[in-house]
Protein backbone atom coordinates (compact mmCIF):
# COMPACT_ATOMS: atom_id res chain seq x y z
CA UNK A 1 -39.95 19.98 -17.35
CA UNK A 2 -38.34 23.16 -18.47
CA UNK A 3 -34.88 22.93 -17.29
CA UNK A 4 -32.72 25.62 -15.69
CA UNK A 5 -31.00 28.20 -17.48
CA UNK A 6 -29.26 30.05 -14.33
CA UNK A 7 -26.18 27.99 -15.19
CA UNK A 8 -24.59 30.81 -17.19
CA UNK A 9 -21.39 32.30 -16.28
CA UNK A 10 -21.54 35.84 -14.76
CA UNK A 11 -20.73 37.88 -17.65
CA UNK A 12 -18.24 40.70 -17.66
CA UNK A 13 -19.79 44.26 -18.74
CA UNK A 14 -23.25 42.05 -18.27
CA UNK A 15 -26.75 43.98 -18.76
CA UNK A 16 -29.82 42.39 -16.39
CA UNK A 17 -32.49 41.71 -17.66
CA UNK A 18 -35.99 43.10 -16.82
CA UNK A 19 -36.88 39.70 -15.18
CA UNK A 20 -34.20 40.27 -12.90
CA UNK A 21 -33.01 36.88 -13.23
CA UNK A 22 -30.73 36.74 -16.26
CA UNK A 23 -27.82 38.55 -17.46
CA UNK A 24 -26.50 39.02 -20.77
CA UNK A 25 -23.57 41.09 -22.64
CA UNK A 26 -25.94 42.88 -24.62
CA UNK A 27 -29.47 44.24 -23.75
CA UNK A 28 -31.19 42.79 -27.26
CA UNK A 29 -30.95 39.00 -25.95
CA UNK A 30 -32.89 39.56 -22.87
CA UNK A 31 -35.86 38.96 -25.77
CA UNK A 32 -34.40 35.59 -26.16
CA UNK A 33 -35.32 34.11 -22.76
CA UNK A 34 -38.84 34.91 -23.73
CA UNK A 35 -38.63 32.66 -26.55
CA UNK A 36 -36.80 30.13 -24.62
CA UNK A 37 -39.76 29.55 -22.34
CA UNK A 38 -42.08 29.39 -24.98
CA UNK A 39 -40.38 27.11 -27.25
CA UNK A 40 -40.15 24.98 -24.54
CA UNK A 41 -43.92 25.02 -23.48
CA UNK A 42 -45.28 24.90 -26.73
CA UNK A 43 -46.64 22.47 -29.09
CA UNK A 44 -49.50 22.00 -31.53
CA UNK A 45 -49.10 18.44 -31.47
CA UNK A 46 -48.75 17.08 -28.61
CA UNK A 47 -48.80 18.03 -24.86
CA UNK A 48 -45.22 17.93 -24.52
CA UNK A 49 -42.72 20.57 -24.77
CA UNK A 50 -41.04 20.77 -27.85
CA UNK A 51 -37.64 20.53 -26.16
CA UNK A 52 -38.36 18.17 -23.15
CA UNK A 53 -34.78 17.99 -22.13
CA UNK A 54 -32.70 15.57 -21.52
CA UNK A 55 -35.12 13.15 -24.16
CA UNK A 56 -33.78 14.89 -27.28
CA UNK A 57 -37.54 14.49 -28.67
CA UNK A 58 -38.80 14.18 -31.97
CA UNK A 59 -40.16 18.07 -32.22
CA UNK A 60 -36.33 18.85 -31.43
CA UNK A 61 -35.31 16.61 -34.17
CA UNK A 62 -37.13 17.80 -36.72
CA UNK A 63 -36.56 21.47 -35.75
CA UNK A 64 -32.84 21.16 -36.31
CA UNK A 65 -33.93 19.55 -39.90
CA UNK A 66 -35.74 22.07 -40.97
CA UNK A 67 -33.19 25.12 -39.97
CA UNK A 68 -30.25 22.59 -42.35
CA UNK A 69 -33.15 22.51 -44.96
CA UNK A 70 -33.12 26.72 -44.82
CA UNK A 71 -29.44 27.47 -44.76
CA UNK A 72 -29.08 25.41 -47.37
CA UNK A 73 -31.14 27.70 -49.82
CA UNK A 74 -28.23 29.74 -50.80
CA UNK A 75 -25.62 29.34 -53.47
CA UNK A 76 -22.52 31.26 -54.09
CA UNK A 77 -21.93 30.77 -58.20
CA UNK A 78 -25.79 32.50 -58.35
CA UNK A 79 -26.88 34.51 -55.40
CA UNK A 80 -29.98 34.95 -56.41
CA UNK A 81 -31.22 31.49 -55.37
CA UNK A 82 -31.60 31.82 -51.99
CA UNK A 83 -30.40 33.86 -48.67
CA UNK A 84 -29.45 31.01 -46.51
CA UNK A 85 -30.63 31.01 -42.90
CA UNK A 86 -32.86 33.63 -43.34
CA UNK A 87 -36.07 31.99 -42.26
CA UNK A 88 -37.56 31.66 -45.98
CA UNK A 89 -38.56 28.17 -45.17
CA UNK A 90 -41.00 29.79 -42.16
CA UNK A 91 -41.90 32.74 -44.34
CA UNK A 92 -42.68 30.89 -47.33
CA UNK A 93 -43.37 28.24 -46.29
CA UNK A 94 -46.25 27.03 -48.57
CA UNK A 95 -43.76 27.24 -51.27
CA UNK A 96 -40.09 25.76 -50.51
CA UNK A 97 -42.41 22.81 -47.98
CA UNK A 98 -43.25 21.33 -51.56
CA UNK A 99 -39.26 20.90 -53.00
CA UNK A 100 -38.75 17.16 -53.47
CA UNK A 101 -35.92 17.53 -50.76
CA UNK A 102 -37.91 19.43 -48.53
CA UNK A 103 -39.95 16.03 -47.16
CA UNK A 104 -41.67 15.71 -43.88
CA UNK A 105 -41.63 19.62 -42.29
CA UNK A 106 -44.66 20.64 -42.42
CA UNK A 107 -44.88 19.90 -38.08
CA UNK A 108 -41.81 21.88 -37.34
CA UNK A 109 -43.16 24.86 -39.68
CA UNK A 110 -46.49 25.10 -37.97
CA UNK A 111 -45.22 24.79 -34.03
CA UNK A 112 -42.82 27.48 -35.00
CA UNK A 113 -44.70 29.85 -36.63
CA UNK A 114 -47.24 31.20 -34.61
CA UNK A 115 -43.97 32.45 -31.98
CA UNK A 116 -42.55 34.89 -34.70
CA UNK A 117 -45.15 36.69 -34.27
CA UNK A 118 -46.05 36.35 -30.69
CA UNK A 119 -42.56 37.76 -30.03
CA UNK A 120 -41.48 40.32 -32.72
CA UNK A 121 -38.98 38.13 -33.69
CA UNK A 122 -37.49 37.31 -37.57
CA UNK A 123 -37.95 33.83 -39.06
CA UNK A 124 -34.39 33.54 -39.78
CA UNK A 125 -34.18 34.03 -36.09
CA UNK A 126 -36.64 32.01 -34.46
CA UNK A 127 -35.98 28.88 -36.68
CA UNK A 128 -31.83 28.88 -36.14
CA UNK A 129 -32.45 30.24 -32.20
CA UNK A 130 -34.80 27.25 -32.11
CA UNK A 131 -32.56 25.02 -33.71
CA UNK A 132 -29.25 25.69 -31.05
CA UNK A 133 -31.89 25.50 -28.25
CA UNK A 134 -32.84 22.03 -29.71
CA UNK A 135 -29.89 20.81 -30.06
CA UNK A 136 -28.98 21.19 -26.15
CA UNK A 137 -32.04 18.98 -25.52
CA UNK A 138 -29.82 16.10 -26.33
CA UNK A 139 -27.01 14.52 -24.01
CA UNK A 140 -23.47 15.08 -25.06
CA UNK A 141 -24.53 17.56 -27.66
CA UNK A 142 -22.70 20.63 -27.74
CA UNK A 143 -23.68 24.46 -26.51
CA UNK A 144 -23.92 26.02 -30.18
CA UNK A 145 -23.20 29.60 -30.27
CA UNK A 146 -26.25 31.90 -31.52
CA UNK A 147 -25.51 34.98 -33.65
CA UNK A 148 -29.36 37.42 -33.30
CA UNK A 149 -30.98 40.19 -35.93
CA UNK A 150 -31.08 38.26 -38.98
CA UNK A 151 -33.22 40.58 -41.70
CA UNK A 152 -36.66 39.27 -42.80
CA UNK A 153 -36.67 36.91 -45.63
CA UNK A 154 -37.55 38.35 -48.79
CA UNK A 155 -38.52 35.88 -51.01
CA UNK A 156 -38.40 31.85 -51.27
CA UNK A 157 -34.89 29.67 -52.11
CA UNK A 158 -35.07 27.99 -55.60
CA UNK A 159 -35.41 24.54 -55.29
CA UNK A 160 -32.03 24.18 -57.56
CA UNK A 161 -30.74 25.51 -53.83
CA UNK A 162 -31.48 23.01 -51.17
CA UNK A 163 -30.23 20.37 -49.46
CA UNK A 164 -28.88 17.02 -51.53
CA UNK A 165 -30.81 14.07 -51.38
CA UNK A 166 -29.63 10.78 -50.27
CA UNK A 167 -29.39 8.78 -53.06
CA UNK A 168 -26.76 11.48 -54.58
CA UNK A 169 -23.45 10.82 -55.43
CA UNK A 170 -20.84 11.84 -53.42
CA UNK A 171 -19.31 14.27 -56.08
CA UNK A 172 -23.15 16.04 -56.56
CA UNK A 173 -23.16 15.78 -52.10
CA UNK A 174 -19.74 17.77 -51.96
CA UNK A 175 -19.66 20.31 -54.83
CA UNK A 176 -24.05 21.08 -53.13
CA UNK A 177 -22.12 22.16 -50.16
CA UNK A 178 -19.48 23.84 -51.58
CA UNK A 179 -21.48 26.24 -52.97
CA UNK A 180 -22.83 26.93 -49.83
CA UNK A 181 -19.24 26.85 -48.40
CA UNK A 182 -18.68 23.90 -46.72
CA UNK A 183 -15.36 22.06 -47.04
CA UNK A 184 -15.57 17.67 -47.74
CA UNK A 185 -14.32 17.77 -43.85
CA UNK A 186 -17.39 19.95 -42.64
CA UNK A 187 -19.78 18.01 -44.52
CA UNK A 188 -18.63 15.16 -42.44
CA UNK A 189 -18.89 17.16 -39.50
CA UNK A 190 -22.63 18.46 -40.03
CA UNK A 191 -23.77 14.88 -40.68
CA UNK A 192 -22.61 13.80 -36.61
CA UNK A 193 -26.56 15.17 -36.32
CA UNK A 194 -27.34 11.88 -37.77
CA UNK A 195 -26.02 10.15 -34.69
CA UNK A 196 -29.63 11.61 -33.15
CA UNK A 197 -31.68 10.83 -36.14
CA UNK A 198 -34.22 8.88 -37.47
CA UNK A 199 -35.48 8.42 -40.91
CA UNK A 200 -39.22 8.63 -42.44
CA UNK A 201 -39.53 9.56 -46.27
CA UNK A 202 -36.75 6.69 -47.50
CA UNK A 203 -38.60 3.56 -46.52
CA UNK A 204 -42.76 4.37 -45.45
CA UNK A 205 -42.37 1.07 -43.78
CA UNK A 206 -39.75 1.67 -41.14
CA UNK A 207 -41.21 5.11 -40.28
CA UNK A 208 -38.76 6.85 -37.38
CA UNK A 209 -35.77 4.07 -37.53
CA UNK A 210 -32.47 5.03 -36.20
CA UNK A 211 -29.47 5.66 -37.99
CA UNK A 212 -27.59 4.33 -35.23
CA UNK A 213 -27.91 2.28 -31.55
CA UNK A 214 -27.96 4.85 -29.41
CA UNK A 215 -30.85 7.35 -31.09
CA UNK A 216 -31.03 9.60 -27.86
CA UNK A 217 -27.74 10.05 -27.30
CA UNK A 218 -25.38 12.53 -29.36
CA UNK A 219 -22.65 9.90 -29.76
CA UNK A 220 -20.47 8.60 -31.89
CA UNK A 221 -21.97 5.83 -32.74
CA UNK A 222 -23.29 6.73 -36.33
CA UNK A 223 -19.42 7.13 -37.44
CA UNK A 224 -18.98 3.32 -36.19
CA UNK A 225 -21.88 1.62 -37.57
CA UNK A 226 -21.60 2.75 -40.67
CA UNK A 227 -18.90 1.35 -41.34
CA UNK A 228 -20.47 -2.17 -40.68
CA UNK A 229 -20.74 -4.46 -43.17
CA UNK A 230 -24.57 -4.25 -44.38
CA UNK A 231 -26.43 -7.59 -44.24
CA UNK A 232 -30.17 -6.58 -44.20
CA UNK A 233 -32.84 -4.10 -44.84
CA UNK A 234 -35.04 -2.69 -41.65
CA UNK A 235 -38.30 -2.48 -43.83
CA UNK A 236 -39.64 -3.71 -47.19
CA UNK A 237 -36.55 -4.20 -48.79
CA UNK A 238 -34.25 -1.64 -51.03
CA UNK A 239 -35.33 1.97 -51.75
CA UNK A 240 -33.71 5.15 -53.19
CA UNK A 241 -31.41 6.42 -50.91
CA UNK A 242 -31.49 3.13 -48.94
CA UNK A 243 -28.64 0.53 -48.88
CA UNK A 244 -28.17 -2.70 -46.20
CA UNK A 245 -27.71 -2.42 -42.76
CA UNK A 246 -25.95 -3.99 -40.11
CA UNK A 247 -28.15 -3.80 -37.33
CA UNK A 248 -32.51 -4.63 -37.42
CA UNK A 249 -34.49 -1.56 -37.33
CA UNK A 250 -31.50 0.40 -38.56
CA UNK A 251 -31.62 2.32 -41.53
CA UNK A 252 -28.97 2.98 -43.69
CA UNK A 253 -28.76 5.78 -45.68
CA UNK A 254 -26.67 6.07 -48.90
CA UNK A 255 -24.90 9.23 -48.26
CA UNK A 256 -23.63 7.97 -44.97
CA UNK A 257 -22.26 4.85 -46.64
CA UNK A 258 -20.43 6.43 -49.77
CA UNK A 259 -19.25 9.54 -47.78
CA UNK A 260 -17.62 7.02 -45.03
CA UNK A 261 -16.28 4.94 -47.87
CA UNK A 262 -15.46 8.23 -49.98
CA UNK A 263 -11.32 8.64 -50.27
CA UNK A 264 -12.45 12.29 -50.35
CA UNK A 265 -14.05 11.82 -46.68
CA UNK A 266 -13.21 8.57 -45.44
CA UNK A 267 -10.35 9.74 -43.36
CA UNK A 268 -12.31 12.78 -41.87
CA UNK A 269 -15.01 9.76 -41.15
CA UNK A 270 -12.67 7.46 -39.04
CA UNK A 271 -11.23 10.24 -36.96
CA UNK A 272 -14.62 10.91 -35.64
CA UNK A 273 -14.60 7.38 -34.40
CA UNK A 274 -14.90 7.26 -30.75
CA UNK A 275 -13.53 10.61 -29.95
CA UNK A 276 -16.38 12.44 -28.38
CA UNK A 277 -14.62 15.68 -28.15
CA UNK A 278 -13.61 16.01 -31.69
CA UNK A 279 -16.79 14.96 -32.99
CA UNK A 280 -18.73 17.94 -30.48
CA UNK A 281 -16.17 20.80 -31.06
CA UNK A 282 -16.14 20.17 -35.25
CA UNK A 283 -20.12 19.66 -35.04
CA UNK A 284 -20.22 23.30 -32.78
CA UNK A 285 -18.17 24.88 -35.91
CA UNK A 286 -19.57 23.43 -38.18
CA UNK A 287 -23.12 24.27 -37.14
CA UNK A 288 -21.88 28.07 -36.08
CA UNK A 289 -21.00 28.38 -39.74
CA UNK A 290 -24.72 27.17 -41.18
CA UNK A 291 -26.81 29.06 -38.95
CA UNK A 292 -25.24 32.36 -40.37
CA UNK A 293 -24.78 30.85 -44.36
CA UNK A 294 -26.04 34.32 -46.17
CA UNK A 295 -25.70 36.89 -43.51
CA UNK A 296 -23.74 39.49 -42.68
CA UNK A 297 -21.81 38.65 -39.36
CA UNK A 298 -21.37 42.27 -38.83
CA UNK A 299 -24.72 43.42 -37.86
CA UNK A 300 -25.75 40.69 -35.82
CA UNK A 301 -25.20 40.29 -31.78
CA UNK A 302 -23.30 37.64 -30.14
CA UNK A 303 -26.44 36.05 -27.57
CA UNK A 304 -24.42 32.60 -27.15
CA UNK A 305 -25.55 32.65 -23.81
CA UNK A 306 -29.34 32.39 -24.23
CA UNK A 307 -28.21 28.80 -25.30
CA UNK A 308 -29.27 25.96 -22.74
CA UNK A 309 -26.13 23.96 -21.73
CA UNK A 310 -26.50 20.83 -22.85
CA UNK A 311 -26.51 17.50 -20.28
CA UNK A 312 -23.22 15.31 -21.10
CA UNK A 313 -23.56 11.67 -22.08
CA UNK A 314 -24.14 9.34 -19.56
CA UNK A 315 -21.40 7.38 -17.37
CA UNK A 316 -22.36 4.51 -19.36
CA UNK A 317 -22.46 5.44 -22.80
CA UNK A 318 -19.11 5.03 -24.55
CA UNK A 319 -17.89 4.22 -28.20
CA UNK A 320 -18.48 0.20 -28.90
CA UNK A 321 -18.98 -2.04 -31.42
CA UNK A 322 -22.97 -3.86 -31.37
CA UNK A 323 -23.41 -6.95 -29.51
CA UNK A 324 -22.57 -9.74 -32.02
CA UNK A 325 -19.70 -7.72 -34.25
CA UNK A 326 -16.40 -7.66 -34.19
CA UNK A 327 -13.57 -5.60 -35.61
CA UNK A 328 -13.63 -7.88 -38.89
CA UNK A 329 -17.08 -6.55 -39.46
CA UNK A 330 -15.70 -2.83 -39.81
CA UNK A 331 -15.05 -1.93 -43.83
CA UNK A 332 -12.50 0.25 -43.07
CA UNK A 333 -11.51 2.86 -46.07
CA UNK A 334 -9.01 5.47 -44.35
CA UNK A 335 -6.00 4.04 -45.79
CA UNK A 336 -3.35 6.64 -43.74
CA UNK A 337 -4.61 5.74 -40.16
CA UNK A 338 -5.62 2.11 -38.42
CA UNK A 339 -8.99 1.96 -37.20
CA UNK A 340 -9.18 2.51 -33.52
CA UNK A 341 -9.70 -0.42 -31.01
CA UNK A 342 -13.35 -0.41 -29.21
CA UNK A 343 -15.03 -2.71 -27.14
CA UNK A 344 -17.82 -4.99 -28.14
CA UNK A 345 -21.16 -4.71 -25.84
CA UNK A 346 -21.82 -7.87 -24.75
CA UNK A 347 -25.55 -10.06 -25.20
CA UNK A 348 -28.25 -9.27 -28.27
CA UNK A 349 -28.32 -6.22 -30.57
CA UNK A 350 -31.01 -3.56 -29.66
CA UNK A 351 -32.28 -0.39 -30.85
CA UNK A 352 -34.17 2.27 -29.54
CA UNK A 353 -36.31 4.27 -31.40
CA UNK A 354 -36.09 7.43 -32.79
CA UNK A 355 -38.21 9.83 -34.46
CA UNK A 356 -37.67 11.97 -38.22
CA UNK A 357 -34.40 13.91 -38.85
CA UNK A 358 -31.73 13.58 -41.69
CA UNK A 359 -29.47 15.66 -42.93
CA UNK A 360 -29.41 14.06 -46.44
């Protein structure tokens, strides 16, 4: 079901829009509610909407993929590899969908495409207005802000200029995103999407595994289990990119393990560690910072509040350690903090499942 949207605060100076129902600080994001409803009713692929709130569904997932996969065409040392979140993923799609990091999009491209048109509206701006709006489909996720008016892409990123892979070192990881701009700390903070993700091109036999327990939920679960001590593989044993997990039907990735081990980012790891409100306020920055990666700030409109507001984490849900571990199981690396003290759930380990997204 397509949930409500009337939960905006009245804004000051606010402009109604011609459907009498919403109101916005500036006329241009009246558009936006438009898209809204038809991001949320549409899909090629299946009769769902592609952001069934609260399930955070797989279309969602791999929407949010695909806008990191287009900000991250962009370098600062040579500008002319890419423009960032400009939509050149959408646009040229038949081009940058073949990088070797660019795996699994081709779904996301093709139920977005066909709206750009519908509504007059850039790539760059459909794909990173999609992207916040997916986001908000899952619980304890926060409200991203949205800047609008990105410029039309004008050519394709290199594929020197995309995201890293997982089976990178942590050195290659940090100085990728520090040419887009990102600090060790925010690279930590963009990867809390994995606590929603699943994984699909590392091992073709455990096709939509977790990367943590509690797949559905934004949480910070990923931050704990990670630091697990690995003892098996989910699948058909090790591949690139892949190392053990704690947990059956779990997948580890690489990145995640050497960045939480990382003196460079282990710290910035741990803190994350069951404190819900960091993690969502450095994940909101973080995220504010890729959509725009490229543009000019200055020409576009503030239309935060076309943003769904996300549903917060259920009473239940809380930081924990897996049924069966205990706090000798964590490999903790932060060596200027202890680790924090969290419960253990009681009974057998289980985990849901959860669809393709990863950051790395």
């Amino acid at each position: 079901m397509i949930w409500s949207i009337l939960q905006f605060s009245v804004l000051k100076n606010s402009v109604v829009c011609s459907d009498g129902i919403h109101s916005v600080s500036n006329a241009a994001c009246c558009q936006l509610f438009l898209v809204l409803v038809d991001i949320q009713q549409s899909s090629q692929y299946s009769n769902k909407q592609l952001f069934d709130t609260p399930s955070c569904s797989q279309n969602a997932r791999e929407i949010l993929h695909l806008a990191f996969h287009d900000a991250m065409g962009f370098s600062r040392s040579s500008p002319g590899l890419g423009g960032g979140a400009d939509g050149s993923i959408l646009t040229f799609s038949s081009i940058e969908e073949t990088y070797p990091n660019n795996p699994q999009l081709q779904s996301a491209i093709e139920n977005l495409k066909p709206l750009s048109i519908r509504h007059n509206i850039t790539d760059g701006d459909l794909l990173h207005y999609a992207a916040a709006v997916a986001i908000s489909s899952c619980p304890g996720a926060p409200r991203l802000p949205f800047l609008f008016g990105r410029r039309p892409a004008t050519g394709p990123a290199s594929p020197s200029a995309g995201a890293p892979a997982a089976s990178d070192s942590v050195t290659t990881i940090l100085a990728r995103f520090a040419d887009v701009g990102f600090s060790p700390a925010s690279v930590v903070s963009l990867l809390a999407a994995h606590s929603i993700a699943g994984t699909h091109a590392i091992d073709p036999t455990a096709q939509g595994d977790p990367l943590d327990s509690t797949p559905n939920l934004f949480d910070s679960q990923i931050f704990i289990e990670v630091l697990l001590k690995g003892t098996l593989f989910p699948g058909n044993g090790s591949n690139i990119g892949e190392v053990l997990s704690p947990l059956s039907g779990e997948v580890r990735l690489q990145s995640d393990f050497s960045l939480s081990r990382d003196s460079r980012t282990a710290c910035t790891w741990q803190s994350m560690v069951g404190n819900q409100a960091l993690m969502v306020s450095k994940f909101q920055a973080a995220m504010a910072q890729l959509s725009v990666v490229g543009q000019d700030t200055s020409t576009l409109v503030d239309c935060s509040e076309a943003i769904p507001i996300p549903q917060p984490l259920p009473a239940a849900a809380g930081p924990h350690l897996p049924a069966g571990f205990t706090g000798q199981d964590i490999q903790q690396a932060c060596a200027t903090a202890p680790f924090p003290t969290l419960p253990a759930s009681p009974g057998q380990p289980t985990v849901s499942p959860a669809y393709v997204l990863h950051f790395l």
